[in-house]
N, C-alpha and C. Protein backbone atom coordinates (compact mmCIF):
# COMPACT_ATOMS: atom_id res chain seq x y z
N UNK A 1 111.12 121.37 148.85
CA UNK A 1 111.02 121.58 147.42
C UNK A 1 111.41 120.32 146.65
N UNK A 2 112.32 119.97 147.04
CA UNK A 2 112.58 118.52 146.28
C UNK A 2 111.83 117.26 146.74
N UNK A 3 111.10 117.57 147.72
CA UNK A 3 110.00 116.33 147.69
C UNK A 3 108.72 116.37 146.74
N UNK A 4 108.62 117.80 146.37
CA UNK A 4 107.76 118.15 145.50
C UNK A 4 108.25 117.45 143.84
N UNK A 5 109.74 117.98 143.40
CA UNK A 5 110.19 117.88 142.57
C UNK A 5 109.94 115.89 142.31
N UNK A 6 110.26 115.48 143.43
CA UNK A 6 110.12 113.75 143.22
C UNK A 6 108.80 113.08 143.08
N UNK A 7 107.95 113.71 143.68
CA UNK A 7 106.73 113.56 143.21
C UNK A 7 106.15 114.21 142.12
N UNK A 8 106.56 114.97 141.79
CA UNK A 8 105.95 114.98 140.05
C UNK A 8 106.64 114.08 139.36
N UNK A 9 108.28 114.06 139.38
CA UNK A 9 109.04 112.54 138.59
C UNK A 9 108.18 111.64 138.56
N UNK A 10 107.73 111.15 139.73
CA UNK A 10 107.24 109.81 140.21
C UNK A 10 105.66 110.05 139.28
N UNK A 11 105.15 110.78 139.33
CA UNK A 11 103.66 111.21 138.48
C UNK A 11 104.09 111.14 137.13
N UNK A 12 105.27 111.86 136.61
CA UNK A 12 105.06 111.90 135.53
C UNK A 12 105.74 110.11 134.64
N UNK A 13 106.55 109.43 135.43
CA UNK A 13 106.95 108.48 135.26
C UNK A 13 105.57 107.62 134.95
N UNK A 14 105.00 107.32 135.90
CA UNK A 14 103.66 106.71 136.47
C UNK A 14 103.09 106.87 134.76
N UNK A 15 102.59 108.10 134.24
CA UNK A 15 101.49 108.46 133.46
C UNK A 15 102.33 107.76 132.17
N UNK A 16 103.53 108.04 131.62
CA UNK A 16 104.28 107.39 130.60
C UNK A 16 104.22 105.51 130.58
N UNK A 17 104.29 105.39 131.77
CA UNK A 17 104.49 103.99 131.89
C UNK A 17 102.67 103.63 131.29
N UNK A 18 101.92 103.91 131.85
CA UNK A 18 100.50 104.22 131.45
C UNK A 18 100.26 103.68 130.29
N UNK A 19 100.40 104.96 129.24
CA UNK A 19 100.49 104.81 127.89
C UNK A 19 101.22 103.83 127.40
N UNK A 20 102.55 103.70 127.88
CA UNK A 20 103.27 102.63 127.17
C UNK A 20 102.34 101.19 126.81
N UNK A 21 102.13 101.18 128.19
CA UNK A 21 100.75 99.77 128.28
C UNK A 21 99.67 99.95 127.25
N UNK A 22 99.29 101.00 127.19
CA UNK A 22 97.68 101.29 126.44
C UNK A 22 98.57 100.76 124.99
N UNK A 23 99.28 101.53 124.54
CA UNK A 23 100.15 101.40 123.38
C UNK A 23 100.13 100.18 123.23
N UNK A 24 100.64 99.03 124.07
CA UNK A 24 100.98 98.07 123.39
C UNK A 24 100.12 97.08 123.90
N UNK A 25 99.12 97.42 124.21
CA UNK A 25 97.89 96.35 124.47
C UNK A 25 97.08 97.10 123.06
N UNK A 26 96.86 97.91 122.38
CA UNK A 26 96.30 98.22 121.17
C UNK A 26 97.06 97.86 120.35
N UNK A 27 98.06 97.42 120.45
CA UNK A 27 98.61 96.81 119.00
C UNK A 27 98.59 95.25 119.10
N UNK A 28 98.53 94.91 120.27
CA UNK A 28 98.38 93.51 120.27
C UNK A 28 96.85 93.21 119.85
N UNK A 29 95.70 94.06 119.98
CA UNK A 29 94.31 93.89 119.93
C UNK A 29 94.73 93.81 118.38
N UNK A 30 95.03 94.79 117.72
CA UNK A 30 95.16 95.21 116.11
C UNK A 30 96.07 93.80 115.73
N UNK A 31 96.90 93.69 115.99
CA UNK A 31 97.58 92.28 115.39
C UNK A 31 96.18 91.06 115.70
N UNK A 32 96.05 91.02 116.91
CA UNK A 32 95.32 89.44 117.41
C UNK A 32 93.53 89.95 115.82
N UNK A 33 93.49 91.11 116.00
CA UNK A 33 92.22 91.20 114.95
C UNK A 33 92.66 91.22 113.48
N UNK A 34 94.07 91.40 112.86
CA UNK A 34 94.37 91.19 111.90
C UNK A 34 94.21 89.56 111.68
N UNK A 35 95.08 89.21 112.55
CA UNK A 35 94.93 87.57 112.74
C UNK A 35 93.83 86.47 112.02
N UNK A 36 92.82 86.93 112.83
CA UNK A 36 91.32 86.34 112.80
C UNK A 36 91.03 86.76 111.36
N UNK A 37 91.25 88.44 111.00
CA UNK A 37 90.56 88.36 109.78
C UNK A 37 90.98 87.64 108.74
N UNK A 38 92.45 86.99 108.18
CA UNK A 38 93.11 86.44 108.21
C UNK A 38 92.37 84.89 108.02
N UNK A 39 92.25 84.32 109.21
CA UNK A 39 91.82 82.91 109.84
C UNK A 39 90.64 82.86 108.94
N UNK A 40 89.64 84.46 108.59
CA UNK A 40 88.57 84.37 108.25
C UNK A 40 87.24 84.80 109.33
N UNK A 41 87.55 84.91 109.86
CA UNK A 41 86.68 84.79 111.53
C UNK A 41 85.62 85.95 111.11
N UNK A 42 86.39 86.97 110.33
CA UNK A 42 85.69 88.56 110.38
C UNK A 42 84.87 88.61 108.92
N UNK A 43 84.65 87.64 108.52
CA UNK A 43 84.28 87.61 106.96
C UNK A 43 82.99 88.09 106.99
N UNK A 44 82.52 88.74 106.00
CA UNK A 44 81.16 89.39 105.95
C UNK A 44 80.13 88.37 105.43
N UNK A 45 80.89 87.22 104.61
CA UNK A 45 79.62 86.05 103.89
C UNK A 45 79.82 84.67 105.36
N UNK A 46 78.83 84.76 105.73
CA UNK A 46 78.69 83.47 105.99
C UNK A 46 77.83 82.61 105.63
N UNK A 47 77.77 81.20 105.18
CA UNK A 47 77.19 80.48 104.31
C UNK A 47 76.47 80.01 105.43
N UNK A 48 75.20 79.00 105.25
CA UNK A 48 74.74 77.90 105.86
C UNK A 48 75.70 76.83 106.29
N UNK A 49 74.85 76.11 107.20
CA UNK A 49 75.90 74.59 107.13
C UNK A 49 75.49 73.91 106.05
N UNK A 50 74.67 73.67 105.47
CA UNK A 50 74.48 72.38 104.20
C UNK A 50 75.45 72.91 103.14
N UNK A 51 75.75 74.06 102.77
CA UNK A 51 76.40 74.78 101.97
C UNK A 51 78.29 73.97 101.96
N UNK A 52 78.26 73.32 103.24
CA UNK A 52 79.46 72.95 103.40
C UNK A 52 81.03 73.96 102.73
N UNK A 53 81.06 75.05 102.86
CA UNK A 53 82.01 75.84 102.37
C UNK A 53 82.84 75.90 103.11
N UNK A 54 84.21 75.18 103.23
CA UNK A 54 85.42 75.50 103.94
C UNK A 54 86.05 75.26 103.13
N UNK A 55 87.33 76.19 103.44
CA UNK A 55 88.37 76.02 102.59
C UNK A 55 87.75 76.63 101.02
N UNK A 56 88.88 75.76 100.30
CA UNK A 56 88.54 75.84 98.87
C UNK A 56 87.19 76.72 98.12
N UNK A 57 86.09 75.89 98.67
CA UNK A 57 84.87 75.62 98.25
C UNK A 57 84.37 77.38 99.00
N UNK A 58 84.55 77.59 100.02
CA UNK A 58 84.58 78.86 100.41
C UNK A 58 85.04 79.77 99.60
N UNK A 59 86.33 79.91 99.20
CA UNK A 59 86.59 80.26 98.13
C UNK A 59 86.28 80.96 97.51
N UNK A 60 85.84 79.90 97.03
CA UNK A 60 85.30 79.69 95.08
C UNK A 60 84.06 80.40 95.23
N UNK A 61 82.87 80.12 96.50
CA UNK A 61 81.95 80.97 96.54
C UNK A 61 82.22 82.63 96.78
N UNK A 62 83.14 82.59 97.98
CA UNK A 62 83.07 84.36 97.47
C UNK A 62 83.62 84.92 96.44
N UNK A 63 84.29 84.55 95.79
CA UNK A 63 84.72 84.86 94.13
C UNK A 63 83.40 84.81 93.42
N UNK A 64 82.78 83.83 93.30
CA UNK A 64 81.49 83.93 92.54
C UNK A 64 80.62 84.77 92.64
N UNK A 65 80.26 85.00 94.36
CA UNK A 65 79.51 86.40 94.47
C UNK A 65 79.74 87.69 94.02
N UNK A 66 81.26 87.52 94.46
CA UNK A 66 81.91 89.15 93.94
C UNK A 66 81.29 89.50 92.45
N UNK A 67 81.78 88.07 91.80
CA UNK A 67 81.71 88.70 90.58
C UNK A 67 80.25 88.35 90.29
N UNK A 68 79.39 88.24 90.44
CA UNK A 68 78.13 87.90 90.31
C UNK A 68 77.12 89.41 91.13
N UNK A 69 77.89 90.34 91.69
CA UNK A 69 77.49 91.83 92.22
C UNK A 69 78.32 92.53 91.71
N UNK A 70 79.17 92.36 90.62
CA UNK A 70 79.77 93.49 89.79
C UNK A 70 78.75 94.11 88.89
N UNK A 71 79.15 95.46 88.74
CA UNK A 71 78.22 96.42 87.62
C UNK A 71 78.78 95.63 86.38
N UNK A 72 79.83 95.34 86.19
CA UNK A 72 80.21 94.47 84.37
C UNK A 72 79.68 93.73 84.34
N UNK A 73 78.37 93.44 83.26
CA UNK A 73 77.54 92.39 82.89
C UNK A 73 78.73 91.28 82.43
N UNK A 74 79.76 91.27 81.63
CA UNK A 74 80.33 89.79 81.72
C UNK A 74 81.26 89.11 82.87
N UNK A 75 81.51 90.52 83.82
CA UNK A 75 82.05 89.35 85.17
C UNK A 75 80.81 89.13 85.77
N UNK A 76 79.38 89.80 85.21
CA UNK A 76 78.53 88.97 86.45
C UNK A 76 78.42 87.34 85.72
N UNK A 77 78.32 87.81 84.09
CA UNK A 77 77.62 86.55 83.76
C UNK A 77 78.90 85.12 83.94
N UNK A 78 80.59 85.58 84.37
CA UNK A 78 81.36 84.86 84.96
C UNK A 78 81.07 84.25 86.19
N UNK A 79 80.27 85.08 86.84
CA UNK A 79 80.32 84.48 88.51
C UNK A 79 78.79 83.26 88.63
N UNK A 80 78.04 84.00 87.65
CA UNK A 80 76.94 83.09 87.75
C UNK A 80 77.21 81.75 86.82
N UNK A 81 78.53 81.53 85.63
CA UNK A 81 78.89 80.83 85.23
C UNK A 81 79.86 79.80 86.32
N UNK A 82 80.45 79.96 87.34
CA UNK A 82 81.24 79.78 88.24
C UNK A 82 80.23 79.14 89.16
N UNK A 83 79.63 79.82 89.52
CA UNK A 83 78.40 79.44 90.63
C UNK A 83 77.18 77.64 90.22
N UNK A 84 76.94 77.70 88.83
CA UNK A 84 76.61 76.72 88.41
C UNK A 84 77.38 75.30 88.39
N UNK A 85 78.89 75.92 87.92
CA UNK A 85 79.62 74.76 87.44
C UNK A 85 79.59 74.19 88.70
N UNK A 86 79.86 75.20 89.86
CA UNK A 86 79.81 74.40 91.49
C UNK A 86 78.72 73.50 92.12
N UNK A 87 77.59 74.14 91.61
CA UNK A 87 76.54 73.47 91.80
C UNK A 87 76.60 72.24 91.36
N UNK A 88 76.74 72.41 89.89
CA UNK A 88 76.73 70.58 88.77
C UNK A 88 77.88 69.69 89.69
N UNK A 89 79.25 70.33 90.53
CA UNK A 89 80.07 69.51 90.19
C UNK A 89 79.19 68.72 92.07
N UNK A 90 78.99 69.52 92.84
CA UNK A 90 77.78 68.97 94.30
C UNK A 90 76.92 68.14 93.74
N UNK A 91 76.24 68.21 92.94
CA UNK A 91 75.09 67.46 92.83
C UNK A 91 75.56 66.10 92.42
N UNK A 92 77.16 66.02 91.78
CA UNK A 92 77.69 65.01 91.03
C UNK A 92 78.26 63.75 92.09
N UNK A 93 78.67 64.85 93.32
CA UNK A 93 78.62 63.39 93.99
C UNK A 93 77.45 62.78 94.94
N UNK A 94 78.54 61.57 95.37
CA UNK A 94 77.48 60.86 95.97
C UNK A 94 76.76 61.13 97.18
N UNK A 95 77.65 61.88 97.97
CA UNK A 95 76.89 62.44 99.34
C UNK A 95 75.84 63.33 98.80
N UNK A 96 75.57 63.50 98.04
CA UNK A 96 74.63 65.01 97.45
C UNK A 96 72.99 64.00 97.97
N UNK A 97 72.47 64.81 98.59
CA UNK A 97 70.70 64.30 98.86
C UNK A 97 70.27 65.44 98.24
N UNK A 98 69.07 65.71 97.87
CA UNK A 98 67.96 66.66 97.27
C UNK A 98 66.95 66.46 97.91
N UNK A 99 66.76 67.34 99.09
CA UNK A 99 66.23 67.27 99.87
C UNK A 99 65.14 68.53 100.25
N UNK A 100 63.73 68.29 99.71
CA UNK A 100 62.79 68.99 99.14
C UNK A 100 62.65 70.24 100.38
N UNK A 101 62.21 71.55 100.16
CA UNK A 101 61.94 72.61 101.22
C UNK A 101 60.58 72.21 101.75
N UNK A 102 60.91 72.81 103.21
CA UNK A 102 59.41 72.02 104.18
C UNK A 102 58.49 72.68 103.34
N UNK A 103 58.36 74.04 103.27
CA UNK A 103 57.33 74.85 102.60
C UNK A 103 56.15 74.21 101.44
N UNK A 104 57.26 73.52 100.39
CA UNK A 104 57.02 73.50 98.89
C UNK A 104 55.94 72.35 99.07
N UNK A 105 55.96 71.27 99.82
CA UNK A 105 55.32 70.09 99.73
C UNK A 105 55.50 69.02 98.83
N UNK A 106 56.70 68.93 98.38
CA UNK A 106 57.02 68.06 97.18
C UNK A 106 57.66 67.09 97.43
């Protein structure tokens, strides 16, 4: 009878220890994915590369979108005010090329 009794201990030990693991390998997944979203990794906009958006400039663009897909006509007409000034201030420097679409033929 008590070899019985030690083998369920030993089972039921076993199955706790189990969970404990599952437990804390899901919170490490949930932290390591807070992380990233965080870092940015999980972001729903991703720009082009010519767009050059890191950092800052990243930013400033998803603020502009937001408010440029709001139902309030004056935060849209903010974001599309936002969105320009970014444009003027790119085109202002010197790395800026204008560099025609294959399509257009121009």
């Amino acid at each position: 009878m008590s070899d019985l009794f030690l083998l369920e201990e030993f089972i039921k030990e076993a199955l706790l220890d189990e969970a404990k693991r599952k437990r804390k390998k899901a919170k490490k997944k949930k932290a390591k994915k807070k992380a990233a979203s965080k870092r940015g990794k999980n972001k729903k906009t991703k720009y082009p590369s010519q767009y050059q958006a890191h950092g800052k400039r990243e930013k400033k663009l998803d603020k502009a979108t937001e408010l440029a897909k709001s139902s309030d006509p004056a935060e849209r007409k903010r974001g599309y005010k936002k969105r320009e000034e970014m444009e003027r201030a790119e085109r202002k420097k010197s790395s800026f090329k204008n560099v025609p679409r294959h399509d257009s033929k121009k």
